[in-house]
Protein backbone atom coordinates (compact mmCIF):
# COMPACT_ATOMS: atom_id res chain seq x y z
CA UNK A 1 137.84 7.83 96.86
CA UNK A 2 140.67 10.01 96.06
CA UNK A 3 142.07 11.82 99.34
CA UNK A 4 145.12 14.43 99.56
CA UNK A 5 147.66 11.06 100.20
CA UNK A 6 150.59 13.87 101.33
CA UNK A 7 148.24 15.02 104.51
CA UNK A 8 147.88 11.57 105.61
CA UNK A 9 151.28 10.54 105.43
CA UNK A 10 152.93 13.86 107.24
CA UNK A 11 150.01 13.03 110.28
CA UNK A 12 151.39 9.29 110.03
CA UNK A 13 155.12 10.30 110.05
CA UNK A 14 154.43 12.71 113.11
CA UNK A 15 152.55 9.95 115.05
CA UNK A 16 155.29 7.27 114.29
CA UNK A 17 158.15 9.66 115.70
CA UNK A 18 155.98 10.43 118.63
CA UNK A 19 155.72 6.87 119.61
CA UNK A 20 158.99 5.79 118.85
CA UNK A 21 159.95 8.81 121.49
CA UNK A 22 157.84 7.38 124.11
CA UNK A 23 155.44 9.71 124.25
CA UNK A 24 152.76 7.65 126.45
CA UNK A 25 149.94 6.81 124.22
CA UNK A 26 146.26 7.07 125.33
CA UNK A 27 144.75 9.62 127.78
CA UNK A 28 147.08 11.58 128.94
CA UNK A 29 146.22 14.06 131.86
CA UNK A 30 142.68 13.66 130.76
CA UNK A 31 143.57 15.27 127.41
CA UNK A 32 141.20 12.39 125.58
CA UNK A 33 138.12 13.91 127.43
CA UNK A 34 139.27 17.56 126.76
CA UNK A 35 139.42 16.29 122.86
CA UNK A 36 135.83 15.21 123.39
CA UNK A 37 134.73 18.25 125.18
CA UNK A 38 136.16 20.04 122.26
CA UNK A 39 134.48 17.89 119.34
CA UNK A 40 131.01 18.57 121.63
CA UNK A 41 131.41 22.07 121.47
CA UNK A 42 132.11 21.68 117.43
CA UNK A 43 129.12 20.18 116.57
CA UNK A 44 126.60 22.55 119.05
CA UNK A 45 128.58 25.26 117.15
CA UNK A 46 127.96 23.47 113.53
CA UNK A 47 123.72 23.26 114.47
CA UNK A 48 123.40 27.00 116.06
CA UNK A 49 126.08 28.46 113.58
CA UNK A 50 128.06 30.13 115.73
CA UNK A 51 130.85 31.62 113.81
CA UNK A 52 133.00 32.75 116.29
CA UNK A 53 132.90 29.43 118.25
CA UNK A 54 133.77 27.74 115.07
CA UNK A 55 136.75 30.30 114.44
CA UNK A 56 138.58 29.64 117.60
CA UNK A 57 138.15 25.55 117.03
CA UNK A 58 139.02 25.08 113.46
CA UNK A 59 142.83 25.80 113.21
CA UNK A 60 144.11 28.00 109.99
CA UNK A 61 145.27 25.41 108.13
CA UNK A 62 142.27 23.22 109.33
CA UNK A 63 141.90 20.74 106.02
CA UNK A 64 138.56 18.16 105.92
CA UNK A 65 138.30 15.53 103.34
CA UNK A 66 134.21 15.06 102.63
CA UNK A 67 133.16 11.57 101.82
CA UNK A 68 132.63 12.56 98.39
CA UNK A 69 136.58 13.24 98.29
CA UNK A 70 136.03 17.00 97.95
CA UNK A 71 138.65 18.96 100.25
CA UNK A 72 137.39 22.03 102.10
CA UNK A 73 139.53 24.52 103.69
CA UNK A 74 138.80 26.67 106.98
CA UNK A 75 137.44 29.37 104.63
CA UNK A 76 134.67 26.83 102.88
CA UNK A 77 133.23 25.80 106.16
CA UNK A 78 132.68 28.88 107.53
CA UNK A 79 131.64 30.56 104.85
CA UNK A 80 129.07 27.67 104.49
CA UNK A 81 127.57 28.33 107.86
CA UNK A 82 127.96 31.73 107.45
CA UNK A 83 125.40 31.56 104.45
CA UNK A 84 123.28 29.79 105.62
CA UNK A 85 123.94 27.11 103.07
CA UNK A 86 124.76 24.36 105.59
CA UNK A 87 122.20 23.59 108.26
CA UNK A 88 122.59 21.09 110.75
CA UNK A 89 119.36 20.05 112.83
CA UNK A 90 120.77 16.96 114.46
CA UNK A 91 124.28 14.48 115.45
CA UNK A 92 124.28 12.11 116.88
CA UNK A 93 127.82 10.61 117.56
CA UNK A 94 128.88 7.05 118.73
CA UNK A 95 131.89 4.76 119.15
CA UNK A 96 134.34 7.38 120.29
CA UNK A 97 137.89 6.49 120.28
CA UNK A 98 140.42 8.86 120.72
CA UNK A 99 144.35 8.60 121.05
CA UNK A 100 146.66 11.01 122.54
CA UNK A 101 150.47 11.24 121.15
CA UNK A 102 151.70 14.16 123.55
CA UNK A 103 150.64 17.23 121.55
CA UNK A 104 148.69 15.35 118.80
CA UNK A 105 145.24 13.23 119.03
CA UNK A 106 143.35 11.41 116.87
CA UNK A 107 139.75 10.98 117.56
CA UNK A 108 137.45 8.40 115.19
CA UNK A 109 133.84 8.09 115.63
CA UNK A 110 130.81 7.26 113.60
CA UNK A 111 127.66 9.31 113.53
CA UNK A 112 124.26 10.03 112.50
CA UNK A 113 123.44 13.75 110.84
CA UNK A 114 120.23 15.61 109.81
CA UNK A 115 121.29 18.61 107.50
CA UNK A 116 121.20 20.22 104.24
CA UNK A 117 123.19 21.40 101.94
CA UNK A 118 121.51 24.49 99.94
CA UNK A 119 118.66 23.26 100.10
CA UNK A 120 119.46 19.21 99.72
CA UNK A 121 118.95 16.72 102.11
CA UNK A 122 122.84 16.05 103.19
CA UNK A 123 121.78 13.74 106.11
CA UNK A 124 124.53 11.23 106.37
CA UNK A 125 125.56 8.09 108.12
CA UNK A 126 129.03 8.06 108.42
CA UNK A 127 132.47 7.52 109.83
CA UNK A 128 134.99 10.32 110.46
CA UNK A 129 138.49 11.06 111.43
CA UNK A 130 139.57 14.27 113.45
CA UNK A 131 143.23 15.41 113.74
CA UNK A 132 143.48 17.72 117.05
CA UNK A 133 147.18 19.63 118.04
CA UNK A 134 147.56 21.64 120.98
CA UNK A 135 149.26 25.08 120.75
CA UNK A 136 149.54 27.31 123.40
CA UNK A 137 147.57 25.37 126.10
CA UNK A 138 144.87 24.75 124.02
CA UNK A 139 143.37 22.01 121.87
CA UNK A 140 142.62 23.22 118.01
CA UNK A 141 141.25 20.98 115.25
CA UNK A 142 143.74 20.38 112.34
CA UNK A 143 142.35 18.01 109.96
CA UNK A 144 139.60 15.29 109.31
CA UNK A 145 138.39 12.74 106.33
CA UNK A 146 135.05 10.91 106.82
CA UNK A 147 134.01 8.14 104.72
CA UNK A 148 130.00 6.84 104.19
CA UNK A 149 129.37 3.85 106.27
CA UNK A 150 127.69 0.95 103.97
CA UNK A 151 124.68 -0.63 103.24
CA UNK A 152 126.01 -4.04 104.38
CA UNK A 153 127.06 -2.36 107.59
CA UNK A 154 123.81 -0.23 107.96
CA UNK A 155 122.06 -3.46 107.43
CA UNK A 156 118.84 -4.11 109.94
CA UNK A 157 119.01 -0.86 111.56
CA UNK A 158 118.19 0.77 108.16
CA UNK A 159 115.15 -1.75 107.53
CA UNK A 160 113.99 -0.18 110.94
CA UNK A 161 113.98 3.04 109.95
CA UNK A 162 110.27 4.33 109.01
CA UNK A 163 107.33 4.33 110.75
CA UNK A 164 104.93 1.65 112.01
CA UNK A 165 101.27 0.83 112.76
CA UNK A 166 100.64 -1.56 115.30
CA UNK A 167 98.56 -4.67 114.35
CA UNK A 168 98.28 -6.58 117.87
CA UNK A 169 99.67 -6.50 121.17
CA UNK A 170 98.97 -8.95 124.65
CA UNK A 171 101.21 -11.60 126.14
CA UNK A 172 100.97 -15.81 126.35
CA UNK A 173 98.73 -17.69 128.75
CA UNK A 174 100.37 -20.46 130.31
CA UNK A 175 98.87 -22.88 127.54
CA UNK A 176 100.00 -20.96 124.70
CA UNK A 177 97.18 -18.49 123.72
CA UNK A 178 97.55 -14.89 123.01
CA UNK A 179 95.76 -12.63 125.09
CA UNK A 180 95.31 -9.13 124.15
CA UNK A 181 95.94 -6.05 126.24
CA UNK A 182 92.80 -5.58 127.85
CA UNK A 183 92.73 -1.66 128.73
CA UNK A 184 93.36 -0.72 124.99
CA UNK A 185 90.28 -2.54 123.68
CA UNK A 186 89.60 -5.01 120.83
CA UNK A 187 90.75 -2.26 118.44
CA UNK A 188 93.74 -0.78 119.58
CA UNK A 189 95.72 1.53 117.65
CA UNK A 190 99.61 2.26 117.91
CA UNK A 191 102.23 3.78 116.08
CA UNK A 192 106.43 3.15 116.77
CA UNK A 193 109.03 5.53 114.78
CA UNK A 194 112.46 4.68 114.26
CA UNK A 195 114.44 7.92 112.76
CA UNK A 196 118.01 7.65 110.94
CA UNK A 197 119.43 9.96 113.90
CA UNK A 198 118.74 7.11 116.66
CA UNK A 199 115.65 8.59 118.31
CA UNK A 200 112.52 6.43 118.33
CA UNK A 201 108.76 7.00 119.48
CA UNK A 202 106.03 4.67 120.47
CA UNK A 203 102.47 4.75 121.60
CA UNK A 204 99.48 2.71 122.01
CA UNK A 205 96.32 3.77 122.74
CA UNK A 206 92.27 2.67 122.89
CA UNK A 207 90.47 4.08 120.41
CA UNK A 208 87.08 3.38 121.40
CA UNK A 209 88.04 5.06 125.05
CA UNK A 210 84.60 7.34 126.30
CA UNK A 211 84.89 11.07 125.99
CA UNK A 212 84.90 13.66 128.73
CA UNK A 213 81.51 14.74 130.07
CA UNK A 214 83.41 18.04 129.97
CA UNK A 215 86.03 18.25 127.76
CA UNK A 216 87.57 21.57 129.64
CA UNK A 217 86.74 19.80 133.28
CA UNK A 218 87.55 16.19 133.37
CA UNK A 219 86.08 14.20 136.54
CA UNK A 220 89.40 12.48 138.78
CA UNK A 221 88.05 8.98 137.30
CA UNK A 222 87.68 9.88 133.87
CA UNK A 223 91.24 11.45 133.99
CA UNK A 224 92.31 7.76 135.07
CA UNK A 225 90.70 5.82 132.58
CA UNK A 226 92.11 8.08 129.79
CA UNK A 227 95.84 6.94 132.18
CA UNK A 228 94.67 3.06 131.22
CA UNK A 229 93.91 4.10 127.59
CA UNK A 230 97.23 5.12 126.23
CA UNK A 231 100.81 4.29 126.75
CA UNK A 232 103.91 6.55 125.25
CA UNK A 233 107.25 6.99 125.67
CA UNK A 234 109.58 8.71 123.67
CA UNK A 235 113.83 8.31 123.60
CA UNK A 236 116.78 7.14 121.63
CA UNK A 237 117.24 3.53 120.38
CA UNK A 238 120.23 1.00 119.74
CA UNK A 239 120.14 -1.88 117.25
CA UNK A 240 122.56 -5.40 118.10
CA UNK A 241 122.27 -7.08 114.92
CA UNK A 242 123.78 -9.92 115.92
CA UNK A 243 121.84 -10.60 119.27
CA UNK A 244 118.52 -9.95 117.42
CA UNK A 245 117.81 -7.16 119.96
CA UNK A 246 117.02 -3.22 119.86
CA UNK A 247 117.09 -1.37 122.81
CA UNK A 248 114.76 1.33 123.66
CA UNK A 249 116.66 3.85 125.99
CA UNK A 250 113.45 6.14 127.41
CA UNK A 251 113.71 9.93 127.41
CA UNK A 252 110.05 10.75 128.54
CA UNK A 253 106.84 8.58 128.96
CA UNK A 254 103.98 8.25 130.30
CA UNK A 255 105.05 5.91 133.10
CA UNK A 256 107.59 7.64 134.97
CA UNK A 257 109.51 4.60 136.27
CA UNK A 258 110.84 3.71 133.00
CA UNK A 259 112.81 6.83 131.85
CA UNK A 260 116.31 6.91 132.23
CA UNK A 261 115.85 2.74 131.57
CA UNK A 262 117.19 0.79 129.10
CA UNK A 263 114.06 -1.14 127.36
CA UNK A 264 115.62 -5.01 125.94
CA UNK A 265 113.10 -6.08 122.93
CA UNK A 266 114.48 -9.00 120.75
CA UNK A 267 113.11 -8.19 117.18
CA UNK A 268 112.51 -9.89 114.07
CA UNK A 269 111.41 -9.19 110.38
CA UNK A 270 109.32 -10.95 108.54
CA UNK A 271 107.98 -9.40 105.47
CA UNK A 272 106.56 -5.63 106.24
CA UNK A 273 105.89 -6.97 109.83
CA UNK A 274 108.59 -6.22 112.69
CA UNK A 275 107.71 -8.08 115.88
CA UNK A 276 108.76 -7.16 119.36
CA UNK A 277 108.57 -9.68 122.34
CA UNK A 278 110.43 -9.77 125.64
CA UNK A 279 109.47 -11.05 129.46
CA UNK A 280 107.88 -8.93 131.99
CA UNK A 281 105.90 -9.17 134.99
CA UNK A 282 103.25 -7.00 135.56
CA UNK A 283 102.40 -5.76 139.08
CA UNK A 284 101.08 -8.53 141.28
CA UNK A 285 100.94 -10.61 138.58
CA UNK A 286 103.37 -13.92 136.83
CA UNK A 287 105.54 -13.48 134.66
CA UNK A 288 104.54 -13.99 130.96
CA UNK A 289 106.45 -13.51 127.57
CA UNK A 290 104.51 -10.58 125.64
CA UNK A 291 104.29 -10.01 122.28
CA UNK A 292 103.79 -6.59 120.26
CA UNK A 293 103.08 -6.90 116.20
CA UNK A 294 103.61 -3.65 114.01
CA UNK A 295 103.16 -3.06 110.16
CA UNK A 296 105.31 -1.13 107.94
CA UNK A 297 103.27 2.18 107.03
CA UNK A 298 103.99 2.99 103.37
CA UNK A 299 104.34 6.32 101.61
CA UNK A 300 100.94 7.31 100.08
């Protein structure tokens, strides 16, 4: 990718004679978490297109290197919101580092986008650079480059993404059997959603559960059983390749006791089948491992 090599090496050259100065690198008067604040109030500019917020971040000279290697100027990115031809719905940003050298900070982060560009899905999964300076008592952005994050290093989060049908869910008897989940019946039905932006759903549910006497007026019990019959929960999610385990962090849900929770599955592939198992012990009973089985759903 071709990039504007003189920006990089004036930010480079300012750094290096910052350090060698002493100026005390890292987070300085809690100038890393005013950086932050700052790159939050970006991006919640960037999805309700607020101009004038926008305006008083992006410096004059502000210069951003695309990860296509086009360079846009202050001028092309506000003009782009300004139109209408950029729209972001969602960002979702992770693995924040940011350095402080007195005046100057460097922030790098990777994140997860749902946009478009005139029309064209622009959704990206990338890492980025920002280049903050502080004038006058406040912070103002300068500069960024962000470069596409690979396949390779997308791997098994991206052969998450998509949504699934559930085939078969219970836990294992002491001598090895699988038991289904009694309250959702011999047919359950399911579905779990993993999104490129990080946010997952899941659900399971009895299909063959009895209907209201009155639909408009359901009875105290009937308004329990329909409790038994379906499970949900809805949040973001985190994938740990290399300890074979996603983690479910729960938003909202049907069982109030779990949100705000982290929710440990260890995963694996095999096929178009992803299979989810853990430990848990229900109330007042043992503890047994369980087992949940889900199908890819393909496009029709």
């Amino acid at each position: 990718m071709k990039t504007p090599l003189l920006f990089f090496l004036l930010l480079a050259t300012s750094i290096i004679a910052l350090a060698q100065n002493g100026t005390n690198v890292g987070a300085a008067h809690g100038a890393d978490e005013e950086v932050r604040s700052l790159q939050d109030t970006l991006i919640e500019a960037y999805i309700h297109r607020d101009i004038a917020a926008l305006d008083h971040i992006l410096a004059d000279e502000y210069t951003f290197i695309n990860d296509d290697g086009t360079v846009w100027s202050k001028k092309q990115t506000l003009d782009s919101f300004k139109s209408g031809d950029r729209q972001i719905t969602s960002y979702r940003r992770q693995d924040d580092s940011v350095r402080v050298y007195g005046d100057t900070a460097v922030m790098t982060y990777r994140y997860q986008s749902k946009e478009t560009y005139r029309g064209r899905d622009d959704s990206s999964d990338d890492r980025l650079t920002r280049i903050f300076v502080k004038r006058d008592g406040r912070w103002q952005m300068v500069g960024g480059h962000e470069t596409r994050v690979s396949s390779s290093e997308r791997g098994t989060r991206d052969r998450l993404i998509g949504t699934w049908r559930l085939v078969s869910a219970g836990t294992f008897r002491r001598d090895g059997a699988f038991e289904s989940y009694p309250e959702y019946g011999p047919n359950p039905i399911g579905y779990l959603m993993y999104d490129p932006t990080g946010h997952m759903c899941g659900s399971l549910a009895n299909p063959d559960h009895p209907h209201w006497a009155n639909p408009e007026k359901p009875t105290d019990p009937e308004k329990l059983r329909s409790y038994d019959a379906f499970f949900a929960y809805c949040g973001t999610y985190e994938v740990r390749d290399k300890e074979s385990r996603v983690i479910h962090r729960r938003e909202m849900g049907s069982w109030p006791h779990f949100i705000g929770t982290d929710q440990n599955r260890t995963f694996r592939l095999e096929g178009d089948r992803l299979i989810l198992s853990d430990e848990e012990t229900p109330p007042g009973g043992e503890r047994r491992r369980y087992q949940i089985t889900w199908q890819r759903v393909s496009a029709q």
